[in-house]
Structures are given as C-alpha cells and as structure tokens.
C-alpha atoms as a PDB file:
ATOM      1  CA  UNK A   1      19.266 -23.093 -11.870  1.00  0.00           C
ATOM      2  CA  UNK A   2      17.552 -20.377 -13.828  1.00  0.00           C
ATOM      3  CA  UNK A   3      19.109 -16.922 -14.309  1.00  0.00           C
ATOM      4  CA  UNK A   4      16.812 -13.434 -15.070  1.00  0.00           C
ATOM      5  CA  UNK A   5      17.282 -12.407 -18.219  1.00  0.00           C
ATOM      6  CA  UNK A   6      18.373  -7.777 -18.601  1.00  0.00           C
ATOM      7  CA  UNK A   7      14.370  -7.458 -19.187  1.00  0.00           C
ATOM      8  CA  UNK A   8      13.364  -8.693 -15.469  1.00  0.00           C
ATOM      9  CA  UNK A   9      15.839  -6.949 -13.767  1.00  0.00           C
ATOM     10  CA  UNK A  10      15.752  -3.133 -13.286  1.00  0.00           C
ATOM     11  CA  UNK A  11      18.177  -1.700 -10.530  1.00  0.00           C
ATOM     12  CA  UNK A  12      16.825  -3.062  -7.507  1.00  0.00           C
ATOM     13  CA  UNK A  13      13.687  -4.044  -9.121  1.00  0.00           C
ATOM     14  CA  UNK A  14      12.982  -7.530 -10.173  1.00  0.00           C
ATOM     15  CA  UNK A  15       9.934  -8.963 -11.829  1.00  0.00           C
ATOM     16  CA  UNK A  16       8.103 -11.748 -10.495  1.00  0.00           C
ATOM     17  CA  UNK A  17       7.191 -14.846 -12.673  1.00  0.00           C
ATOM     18  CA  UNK A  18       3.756 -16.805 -11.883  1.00  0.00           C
ATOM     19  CA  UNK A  19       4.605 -20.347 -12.011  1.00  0.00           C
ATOM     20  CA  UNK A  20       1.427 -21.004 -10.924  1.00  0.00           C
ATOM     21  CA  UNK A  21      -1.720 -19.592 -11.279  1.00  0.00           C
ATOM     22  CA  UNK A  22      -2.496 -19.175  -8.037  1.00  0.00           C
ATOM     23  CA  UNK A  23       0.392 -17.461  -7.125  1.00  0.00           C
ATOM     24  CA  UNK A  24       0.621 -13.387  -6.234  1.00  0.00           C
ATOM     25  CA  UNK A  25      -3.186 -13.706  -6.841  1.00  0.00           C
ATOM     26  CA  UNK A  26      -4.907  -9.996  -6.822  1.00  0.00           C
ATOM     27  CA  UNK A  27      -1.588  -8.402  -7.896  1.00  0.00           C
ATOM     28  CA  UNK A  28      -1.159  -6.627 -11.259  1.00  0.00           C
ATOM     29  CA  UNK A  29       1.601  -7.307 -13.217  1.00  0.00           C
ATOM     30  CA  UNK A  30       4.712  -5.739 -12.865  1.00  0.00           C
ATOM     31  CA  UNK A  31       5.754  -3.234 -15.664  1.00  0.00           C
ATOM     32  CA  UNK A  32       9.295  -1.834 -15.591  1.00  0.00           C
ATOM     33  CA  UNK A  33       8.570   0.370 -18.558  1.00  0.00           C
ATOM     34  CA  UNK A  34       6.781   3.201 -16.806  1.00  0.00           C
ATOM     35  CA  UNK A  35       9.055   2.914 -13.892  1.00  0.00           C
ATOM     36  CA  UNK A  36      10.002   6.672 -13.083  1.00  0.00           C
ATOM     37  CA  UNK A  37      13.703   8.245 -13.150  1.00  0.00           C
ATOM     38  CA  UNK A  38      15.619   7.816 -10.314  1.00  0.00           C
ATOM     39  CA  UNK A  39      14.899  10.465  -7.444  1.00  0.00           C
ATOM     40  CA  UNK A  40      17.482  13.012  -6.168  1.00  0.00           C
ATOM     41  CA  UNK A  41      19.302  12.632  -2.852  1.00  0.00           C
ATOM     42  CA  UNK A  42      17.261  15.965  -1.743  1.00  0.00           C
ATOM     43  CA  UNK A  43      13.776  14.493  -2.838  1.00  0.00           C
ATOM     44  CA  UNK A  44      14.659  11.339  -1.134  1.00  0.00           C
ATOM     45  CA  UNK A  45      15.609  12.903   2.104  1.00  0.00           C
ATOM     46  CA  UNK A  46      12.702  15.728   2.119  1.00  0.00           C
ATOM     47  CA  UNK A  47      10.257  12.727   1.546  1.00  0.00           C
ATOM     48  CA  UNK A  48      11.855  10.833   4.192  1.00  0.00           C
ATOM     49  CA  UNK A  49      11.452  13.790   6.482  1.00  0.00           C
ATOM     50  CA  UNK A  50       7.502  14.348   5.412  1.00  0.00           C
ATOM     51  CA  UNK A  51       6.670  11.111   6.127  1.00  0.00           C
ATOM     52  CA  UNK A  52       8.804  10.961   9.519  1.00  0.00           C
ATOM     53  CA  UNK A  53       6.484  14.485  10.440  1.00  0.00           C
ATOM     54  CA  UNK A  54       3.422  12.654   8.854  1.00  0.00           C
ATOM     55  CA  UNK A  55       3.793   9.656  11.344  1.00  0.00           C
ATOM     56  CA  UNK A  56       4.143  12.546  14.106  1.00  0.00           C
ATOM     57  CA  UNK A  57       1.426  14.415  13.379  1.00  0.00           C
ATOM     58  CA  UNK A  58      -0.881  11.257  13.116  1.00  0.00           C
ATOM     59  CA  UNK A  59      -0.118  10.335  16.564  1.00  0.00           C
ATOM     60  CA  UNK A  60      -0.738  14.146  17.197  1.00  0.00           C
ATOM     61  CA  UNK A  61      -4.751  13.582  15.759  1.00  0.00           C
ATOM     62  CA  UNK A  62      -5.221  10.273  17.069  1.00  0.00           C
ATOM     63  CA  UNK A  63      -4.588  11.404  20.876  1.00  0.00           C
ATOM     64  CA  UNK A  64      -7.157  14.228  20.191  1.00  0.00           C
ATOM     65  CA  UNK A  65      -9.332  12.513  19.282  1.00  0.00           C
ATOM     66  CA  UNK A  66      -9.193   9.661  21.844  1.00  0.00           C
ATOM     67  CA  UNK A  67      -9.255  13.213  24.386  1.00  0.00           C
ATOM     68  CA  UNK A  68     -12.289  14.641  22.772  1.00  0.00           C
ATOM     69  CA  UNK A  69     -14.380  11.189  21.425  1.00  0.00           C
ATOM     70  CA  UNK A  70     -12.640   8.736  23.134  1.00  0.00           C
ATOM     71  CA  UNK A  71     -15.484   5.552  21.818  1.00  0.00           C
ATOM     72  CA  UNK A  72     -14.290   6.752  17.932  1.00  0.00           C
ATOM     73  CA  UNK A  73     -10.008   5.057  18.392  1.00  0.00           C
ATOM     74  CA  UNK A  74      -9.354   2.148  19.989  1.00  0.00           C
ATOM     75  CA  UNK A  75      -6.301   2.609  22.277  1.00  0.00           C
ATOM     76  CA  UNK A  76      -4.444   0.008  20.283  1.00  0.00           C
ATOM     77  CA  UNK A  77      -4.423   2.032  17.349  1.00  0.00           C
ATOM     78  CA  UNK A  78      -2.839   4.870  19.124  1.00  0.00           C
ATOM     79  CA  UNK A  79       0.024   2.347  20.655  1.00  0.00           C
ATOM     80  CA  UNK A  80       0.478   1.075  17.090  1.00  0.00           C
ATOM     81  CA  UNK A  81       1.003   4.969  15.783  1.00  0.00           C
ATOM     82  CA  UNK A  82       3.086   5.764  18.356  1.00  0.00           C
ATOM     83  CA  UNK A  83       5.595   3.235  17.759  1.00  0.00           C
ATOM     84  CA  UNK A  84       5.719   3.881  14.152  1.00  0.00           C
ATOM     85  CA  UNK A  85       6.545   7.291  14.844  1.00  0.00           C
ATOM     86  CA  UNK A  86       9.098   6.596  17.542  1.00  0.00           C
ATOM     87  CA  UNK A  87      10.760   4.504  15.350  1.00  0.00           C
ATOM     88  CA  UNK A  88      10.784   6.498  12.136  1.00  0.00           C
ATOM     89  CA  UNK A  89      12.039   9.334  14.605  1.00  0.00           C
ATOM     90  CA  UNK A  90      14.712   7.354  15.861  1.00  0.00           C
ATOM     91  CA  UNK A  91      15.811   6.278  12.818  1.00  0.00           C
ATOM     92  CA  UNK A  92      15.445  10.026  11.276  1.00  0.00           C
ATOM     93  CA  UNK A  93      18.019  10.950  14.373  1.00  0.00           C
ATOM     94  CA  UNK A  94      20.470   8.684  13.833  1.00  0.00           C
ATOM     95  CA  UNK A  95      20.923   9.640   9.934  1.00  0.00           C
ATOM     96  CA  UNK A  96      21.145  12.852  10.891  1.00  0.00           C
ATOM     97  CA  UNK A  97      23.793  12.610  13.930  1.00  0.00           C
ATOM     98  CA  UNK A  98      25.752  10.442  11.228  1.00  0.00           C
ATOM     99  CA  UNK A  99      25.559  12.652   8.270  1.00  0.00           C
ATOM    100  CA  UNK A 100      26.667  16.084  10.866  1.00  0.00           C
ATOM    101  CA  UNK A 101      29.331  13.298  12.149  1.00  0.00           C
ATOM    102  CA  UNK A 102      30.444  12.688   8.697  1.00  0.00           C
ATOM    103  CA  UNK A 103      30.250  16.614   7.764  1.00  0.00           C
ATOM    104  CA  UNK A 104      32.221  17.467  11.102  1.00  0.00           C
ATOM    105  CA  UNK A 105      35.110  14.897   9.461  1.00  0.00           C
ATOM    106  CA  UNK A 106      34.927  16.693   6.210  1.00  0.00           C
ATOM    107  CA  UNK A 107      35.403  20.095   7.859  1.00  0.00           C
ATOM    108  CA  UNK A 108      38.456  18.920  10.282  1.00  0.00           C
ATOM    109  CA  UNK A 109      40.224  17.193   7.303  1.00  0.00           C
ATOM    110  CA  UNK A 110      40.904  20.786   5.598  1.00  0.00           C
END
C-alpha cells in the first residue's frame, strides 16, 4: 500500500497522481502552491447565503421568462432550478434553526 507523502496532501486537499495517461484527461494539474488562505467563518457563511439567494433568484428569471417567451426555457430547466433552490433553501434553514438552537443554549446556560 502506498502512503501520500506532506507535499500531496493540503488540509482537505489531495493531489491526484496519473498512473495512466489517459486518466483525468482535460484536467490541469493540481497546484497546492497558489492555494488561497483559509476563508473566515463570516465569508463562508455570507457566500453560502449569496449563492442560496443566487439559486432563488435564478428560478425567479427563469419563470419570467418561460411567462413572457415561453419557446426560449424548456420546462425541465425550470424543474431542475427549482429543486436546486429548494434544496439549498432547506438546507440554509436548517443551519440556521441549529445555530439560533445552539445560541438559545448558550444564552440559558448563564
């Protein structure tokens, strides 16, 4: 069994080895050197959140325009956004009912 060495293994990040040529064909090589600093808790969460209200208003547009040039989006498409949005709602909720559940905790501890 073969073990990555410190210099393939970054946090979370792992680099990929071709074996074969063929393999991961079209993908660039992985270069943990210019990986960025880790993110903030508040940039984290306030990108979560954008994309969550990105997904939102997408499904916002697409219904628009399936009202106003209804040939132009395929109904499919709008299903597909839909339940991307539900879900990153959803999931969005539920963080947030846990983190004012674990706040309300903190507070009734005092």
């Amino acid at each position: 069994m073969e073990f990555l060495s410190t210099r393939e293994v970054f946090g979370d990040s792992v680099v990929l080895r071709k074996i074969h040529p063929n393999h991961l064909e079209g993908f660039k090589e992985a270069s943990l050197a210019g990986k960025a600093e880790p993110r903030t808790f508040g940039e984290v969460l306030n990108n979560a959140l954008a994309d969550t209200n990105a997904l939102q208003q997408e499904v916002t547009a697409l219904s628009e325009k399936m009202i106003t040039d209804p040939d132009s989006v395929d109904a499919h498409d709008i299903t597909i956004a839909m339940a991307k949005a539900n879900a990153a709602l959803s999931i969005t909720k539920s963080v947030v009912d846990k983190a004012l559940r674990a706040y309300q905790e903190i507070i009734n501890v005092r």
